[in-house]
PDB file of N, CA and C in Angstrom:
ATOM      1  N   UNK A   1      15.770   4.469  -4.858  1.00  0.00           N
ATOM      2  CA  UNK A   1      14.669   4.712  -3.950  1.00  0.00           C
ATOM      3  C   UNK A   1      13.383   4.200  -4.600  1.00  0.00           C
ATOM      4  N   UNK A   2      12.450   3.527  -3.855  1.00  0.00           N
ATOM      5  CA  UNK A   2      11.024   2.916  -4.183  1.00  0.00           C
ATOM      6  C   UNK A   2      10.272   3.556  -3.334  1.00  0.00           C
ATOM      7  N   UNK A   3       9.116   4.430  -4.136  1.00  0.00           N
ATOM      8  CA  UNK A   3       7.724   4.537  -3.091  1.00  0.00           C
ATOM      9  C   UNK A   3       6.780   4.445  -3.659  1.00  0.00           C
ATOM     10  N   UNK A   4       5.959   4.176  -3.120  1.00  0.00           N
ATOM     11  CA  UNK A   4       4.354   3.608  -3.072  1.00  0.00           C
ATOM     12  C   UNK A   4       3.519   3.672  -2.576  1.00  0.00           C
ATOM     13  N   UNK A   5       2.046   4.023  -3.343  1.00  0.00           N
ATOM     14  CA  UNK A   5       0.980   3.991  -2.191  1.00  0.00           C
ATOM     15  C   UNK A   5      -0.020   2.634  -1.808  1.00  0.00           C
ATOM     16  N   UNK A   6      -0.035   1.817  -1.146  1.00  0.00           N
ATOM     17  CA  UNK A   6      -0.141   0.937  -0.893  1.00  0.00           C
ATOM     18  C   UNK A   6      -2.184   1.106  -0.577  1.00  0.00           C
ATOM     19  N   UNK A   7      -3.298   0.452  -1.281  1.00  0.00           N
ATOM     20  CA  UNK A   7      -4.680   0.651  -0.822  1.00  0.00           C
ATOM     21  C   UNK A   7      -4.381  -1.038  -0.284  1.00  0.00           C
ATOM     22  N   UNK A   8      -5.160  -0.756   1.299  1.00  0.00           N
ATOM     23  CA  UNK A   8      -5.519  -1.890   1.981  1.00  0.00           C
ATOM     24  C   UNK A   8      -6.653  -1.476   2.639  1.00  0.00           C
ATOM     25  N   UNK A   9      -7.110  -3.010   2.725  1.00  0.00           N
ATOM     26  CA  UNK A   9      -8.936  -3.107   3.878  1.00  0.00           C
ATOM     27  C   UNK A   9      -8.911  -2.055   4.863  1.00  0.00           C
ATOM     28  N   UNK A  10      -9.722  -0.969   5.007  1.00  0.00           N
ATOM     29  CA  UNK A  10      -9.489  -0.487   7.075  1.00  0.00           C
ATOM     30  C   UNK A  10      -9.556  -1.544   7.624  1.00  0.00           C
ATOM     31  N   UNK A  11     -10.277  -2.235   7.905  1.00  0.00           N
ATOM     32  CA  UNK A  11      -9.762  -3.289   9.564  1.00  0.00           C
ATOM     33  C   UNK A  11      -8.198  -3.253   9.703  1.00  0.00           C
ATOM     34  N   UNK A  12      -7.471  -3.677   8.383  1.00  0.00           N
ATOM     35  CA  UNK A  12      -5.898  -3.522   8.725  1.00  0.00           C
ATOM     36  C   UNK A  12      -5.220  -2.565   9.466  1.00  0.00           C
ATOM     37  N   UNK A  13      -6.165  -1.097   9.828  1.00  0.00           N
ATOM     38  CA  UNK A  13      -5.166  -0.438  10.858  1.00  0.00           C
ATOM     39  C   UNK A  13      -5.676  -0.799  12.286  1.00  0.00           C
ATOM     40  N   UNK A  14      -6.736  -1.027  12.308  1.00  0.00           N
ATOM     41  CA  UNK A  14      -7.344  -1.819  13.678  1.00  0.00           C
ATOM     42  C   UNK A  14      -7.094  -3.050  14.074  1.00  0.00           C
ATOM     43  N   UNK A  15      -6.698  -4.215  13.128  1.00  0.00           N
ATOM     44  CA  UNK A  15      -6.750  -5.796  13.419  1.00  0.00           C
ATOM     45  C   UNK A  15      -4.719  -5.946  14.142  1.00  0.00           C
ATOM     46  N   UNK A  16      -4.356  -5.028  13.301  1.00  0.00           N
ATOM     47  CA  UNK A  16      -3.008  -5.096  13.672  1.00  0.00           C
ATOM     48  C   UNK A  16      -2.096  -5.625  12.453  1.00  0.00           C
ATOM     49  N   UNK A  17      -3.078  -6.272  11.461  1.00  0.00           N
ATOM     50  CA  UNK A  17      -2.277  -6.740  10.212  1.00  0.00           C
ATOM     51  C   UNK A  17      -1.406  -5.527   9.630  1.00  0.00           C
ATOM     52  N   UNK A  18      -1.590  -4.592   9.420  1.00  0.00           N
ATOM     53  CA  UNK A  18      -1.007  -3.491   8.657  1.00  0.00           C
ATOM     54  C   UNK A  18       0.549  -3.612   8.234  1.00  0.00           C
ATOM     55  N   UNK A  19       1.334  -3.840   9.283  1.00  0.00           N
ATOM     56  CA  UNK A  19       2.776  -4.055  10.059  1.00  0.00           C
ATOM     57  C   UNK A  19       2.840  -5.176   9.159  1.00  0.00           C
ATOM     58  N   UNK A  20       2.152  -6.226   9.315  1.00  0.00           N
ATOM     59  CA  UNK A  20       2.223  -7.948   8.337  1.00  0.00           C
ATOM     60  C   UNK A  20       2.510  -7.738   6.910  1.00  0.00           C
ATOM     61  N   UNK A  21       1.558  -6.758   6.745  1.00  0.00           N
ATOM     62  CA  UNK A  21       1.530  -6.208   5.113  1.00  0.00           C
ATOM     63  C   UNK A  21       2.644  -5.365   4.480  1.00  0.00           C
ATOM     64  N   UNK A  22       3.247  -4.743   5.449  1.00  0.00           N
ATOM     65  CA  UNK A  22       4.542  -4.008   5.318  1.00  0.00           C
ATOM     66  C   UNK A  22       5.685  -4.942   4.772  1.00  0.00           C
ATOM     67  N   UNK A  23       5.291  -5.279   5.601  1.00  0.00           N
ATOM     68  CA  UNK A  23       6.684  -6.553   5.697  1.00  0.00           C
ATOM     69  C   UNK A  23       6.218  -7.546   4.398  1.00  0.00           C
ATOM     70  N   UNK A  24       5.290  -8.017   3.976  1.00  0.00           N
ATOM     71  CA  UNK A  24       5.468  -8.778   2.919  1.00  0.00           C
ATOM     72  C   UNK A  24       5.637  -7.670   1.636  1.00  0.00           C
ATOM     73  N   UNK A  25       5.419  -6.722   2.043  1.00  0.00           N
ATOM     74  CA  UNK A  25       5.550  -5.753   0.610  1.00  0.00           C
ATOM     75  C   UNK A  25       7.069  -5.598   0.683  1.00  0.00           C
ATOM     76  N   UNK A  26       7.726  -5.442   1.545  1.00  0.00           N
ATOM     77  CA  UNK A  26       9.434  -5.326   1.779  1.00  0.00           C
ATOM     78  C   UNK A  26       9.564  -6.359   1.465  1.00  0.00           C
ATOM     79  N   UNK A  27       9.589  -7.680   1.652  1.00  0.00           N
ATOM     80  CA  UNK A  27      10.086  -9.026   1.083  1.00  0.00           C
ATOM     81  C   UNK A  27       9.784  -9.320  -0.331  1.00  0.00           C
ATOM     82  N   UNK A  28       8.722  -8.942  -0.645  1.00  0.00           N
ATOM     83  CA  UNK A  28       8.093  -9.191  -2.144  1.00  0.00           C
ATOM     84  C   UNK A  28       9.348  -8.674  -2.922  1.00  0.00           C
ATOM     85  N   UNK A  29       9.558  -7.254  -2.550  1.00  0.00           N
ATOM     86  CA  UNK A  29      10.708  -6.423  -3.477  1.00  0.00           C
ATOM     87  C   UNK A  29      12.011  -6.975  -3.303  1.00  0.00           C
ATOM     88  N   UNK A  30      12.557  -7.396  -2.352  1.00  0.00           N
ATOM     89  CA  UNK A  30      13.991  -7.985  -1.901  1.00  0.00           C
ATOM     90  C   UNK A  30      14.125  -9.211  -2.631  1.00  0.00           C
ATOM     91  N   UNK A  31      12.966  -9.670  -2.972  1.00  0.00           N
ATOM     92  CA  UNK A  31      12.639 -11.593  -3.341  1.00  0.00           C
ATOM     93  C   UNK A  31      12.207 -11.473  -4.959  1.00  0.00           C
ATOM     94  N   UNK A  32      11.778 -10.616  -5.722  1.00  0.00           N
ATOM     95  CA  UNK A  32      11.408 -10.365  -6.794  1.00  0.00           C
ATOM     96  C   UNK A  32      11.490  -9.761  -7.914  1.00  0.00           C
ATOM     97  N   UNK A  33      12.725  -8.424  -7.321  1.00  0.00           N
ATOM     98  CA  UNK A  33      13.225  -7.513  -8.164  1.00  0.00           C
ATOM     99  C   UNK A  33      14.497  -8.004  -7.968  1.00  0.00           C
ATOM    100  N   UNK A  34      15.253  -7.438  -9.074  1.00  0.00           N
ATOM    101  CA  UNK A  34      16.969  -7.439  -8.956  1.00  0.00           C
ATOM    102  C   UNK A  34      17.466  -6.103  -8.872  1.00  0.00           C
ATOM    103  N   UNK A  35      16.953  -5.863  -8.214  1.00  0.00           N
ATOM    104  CA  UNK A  35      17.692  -3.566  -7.909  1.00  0.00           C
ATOM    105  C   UNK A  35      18.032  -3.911  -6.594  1.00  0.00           C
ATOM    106  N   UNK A  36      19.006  -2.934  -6.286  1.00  0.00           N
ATOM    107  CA  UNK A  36      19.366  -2.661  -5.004  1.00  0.00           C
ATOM    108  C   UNK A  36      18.517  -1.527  -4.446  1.00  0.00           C
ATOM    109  N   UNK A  37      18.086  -1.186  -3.341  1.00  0.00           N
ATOM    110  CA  UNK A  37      16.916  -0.450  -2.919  1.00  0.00           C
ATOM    111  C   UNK A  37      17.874   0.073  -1.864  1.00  0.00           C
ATOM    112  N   UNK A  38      18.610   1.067  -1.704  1.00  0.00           N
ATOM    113  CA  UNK A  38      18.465   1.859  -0.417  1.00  0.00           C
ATOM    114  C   UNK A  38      17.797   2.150   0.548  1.00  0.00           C
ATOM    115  N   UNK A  39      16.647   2.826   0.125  1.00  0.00           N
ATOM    116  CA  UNK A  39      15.637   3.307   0.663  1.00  0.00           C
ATOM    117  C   UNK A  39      14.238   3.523  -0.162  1.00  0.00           C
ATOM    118  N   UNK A  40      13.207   2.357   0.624  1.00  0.00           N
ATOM    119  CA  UNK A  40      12.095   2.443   0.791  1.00  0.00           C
ATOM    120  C   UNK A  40      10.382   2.755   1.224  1.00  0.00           C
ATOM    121  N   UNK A  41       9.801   3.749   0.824  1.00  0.00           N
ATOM    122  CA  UNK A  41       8.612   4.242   1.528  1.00  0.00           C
ATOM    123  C   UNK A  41       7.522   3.849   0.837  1.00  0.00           C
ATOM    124  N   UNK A  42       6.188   3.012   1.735  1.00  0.00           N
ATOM    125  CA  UNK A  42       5.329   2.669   1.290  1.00  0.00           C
ATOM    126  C   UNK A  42       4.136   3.444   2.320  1.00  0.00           C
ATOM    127  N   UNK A  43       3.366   3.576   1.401  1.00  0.00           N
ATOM    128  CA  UNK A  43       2.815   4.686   2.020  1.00  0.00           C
ATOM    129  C   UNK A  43       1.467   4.304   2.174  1.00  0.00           C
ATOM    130  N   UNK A  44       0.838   3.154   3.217  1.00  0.00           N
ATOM    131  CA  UNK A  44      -0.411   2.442   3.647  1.00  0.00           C
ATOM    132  C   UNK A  44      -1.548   3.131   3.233  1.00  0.00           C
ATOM    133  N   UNK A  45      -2.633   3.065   3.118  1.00  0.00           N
ATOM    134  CA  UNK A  45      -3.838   3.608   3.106  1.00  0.00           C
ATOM    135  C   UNK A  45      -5.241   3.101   2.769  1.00  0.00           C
ATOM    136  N   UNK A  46      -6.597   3.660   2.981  1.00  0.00           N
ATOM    137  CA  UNK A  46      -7.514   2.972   2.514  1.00  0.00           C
ATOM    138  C   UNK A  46      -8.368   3.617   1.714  1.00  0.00           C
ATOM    139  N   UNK A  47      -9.108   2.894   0.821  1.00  0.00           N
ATOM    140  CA  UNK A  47      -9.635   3.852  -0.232  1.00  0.00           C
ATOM    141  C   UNK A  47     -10.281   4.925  -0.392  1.00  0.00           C
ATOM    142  N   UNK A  48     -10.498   5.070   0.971  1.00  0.00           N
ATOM    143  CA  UNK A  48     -11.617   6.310   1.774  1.00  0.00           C
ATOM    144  C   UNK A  48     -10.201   7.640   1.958  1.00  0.00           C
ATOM    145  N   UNK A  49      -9.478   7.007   2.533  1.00  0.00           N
ATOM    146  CA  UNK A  49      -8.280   8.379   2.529  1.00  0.00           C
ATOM    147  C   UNK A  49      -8.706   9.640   1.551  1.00  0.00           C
ATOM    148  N   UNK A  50      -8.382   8.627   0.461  1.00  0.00           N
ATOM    149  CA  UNK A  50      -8.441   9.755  -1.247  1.00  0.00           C
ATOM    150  C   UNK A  50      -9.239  10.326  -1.363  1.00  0.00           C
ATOM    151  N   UNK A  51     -10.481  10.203  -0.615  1.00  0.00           N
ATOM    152  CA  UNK A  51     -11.726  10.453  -1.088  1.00  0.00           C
ATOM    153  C   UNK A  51     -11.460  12.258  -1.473  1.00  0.00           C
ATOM    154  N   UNK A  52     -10.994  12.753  -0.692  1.00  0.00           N
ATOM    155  CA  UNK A  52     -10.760  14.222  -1.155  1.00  0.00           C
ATOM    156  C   UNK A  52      -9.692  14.566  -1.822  1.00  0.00           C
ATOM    157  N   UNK A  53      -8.767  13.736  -2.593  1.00  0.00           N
ATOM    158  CA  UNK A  53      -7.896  14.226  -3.646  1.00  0.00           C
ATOM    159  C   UNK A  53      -8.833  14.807  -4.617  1.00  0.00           C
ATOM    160  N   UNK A  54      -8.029  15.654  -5.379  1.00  0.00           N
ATOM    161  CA  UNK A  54      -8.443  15.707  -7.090  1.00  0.00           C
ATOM    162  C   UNK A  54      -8.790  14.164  -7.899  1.00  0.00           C
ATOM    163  N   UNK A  55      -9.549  14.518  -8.639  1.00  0.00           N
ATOM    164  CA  UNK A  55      -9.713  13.440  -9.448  1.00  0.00           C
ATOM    165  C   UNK A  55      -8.413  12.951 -10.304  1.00  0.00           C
ATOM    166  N   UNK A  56      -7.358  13.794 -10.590  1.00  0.00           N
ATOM    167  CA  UNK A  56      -5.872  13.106 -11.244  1.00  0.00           C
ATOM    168  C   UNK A  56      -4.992  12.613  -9.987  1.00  0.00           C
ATOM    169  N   UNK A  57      -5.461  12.215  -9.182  1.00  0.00           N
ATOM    170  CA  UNK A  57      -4.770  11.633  -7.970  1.00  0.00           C
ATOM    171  C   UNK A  57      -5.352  10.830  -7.383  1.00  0.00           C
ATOM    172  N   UNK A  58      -6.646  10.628  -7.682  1.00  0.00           N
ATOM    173  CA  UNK A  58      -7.307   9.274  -7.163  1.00  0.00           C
ATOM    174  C   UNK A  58      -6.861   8.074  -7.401  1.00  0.00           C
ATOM    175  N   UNK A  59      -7.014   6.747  -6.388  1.00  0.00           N
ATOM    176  CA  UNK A  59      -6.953   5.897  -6.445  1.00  0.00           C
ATOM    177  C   UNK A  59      -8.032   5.349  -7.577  1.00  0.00           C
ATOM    178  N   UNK A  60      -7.761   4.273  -8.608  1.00  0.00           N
ATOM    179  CA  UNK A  60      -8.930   4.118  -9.413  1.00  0.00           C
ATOM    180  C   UNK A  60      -9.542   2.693  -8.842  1.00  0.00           C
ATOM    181  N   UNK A  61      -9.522   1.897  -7.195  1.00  0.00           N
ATOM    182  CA  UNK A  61     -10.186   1.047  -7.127  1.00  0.00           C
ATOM    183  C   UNK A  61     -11.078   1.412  -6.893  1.00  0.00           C
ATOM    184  N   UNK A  62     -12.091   0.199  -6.542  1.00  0.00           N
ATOM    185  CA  UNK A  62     -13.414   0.667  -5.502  1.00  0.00           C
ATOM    186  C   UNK A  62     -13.783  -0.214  -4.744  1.00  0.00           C
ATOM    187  N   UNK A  63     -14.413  -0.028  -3.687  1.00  0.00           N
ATOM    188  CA  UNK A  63     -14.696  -0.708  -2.338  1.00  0.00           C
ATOM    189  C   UNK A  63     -14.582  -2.094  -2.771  1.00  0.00           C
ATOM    190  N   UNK A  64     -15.275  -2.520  -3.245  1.00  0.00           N
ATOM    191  CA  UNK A  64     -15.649  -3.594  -3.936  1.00  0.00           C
ATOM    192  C   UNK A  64     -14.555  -4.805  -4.343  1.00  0.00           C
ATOM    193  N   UNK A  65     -13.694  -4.179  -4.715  1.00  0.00           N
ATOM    194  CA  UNK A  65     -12.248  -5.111  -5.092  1.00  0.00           C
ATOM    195  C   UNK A  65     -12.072  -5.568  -3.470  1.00  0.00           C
ATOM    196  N   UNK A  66     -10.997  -6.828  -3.811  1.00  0.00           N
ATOM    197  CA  UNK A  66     -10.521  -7.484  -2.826  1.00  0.00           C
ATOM    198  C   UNK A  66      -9.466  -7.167  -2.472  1.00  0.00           C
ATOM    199  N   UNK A  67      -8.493  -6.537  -1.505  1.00  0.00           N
ATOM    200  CA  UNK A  67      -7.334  -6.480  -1.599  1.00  0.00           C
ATOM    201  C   UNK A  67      -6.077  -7.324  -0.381  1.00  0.00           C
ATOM    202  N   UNK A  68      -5.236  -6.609   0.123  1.00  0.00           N
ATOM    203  CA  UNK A  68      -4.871  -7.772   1.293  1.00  0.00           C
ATOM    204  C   UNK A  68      -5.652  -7.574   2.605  1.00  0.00           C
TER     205      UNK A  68
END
């Protein structure tokens, strides 16, 4: 089993890319690793989500970075 929390742009849940990004994150792993993966959960989000975690659960980017 693989999971992940995935930080992407907001426009991506509005533009419709989000789904695009899924899917290259599923291919990346099928195309790049040599494990067999049963089952996969990636878990989308944007850096604003976290904003109310604890600080040992924060994301450590910031707005500022580029991402997909």
């Amino acid at each position: 089993m693989v999971t992940a929390h995935v930080v992407i742009v907001d426009n991506s849940f509005t533009d419709g890319s989000a789904a695009a990004i899924l899917r290259q994150i599923q291919s990346c792993l099928v195309e790049h690793f040599d494990i067999s993966v049963k089952h996969s959960t990636f878990q989308l989000e944007t850096v604003d989500i976290g904003v109310e975690k604890p600080e040992s659960v924060k994301h450590p980017l910031n707005r500022s970075e580029q991402y997909f």
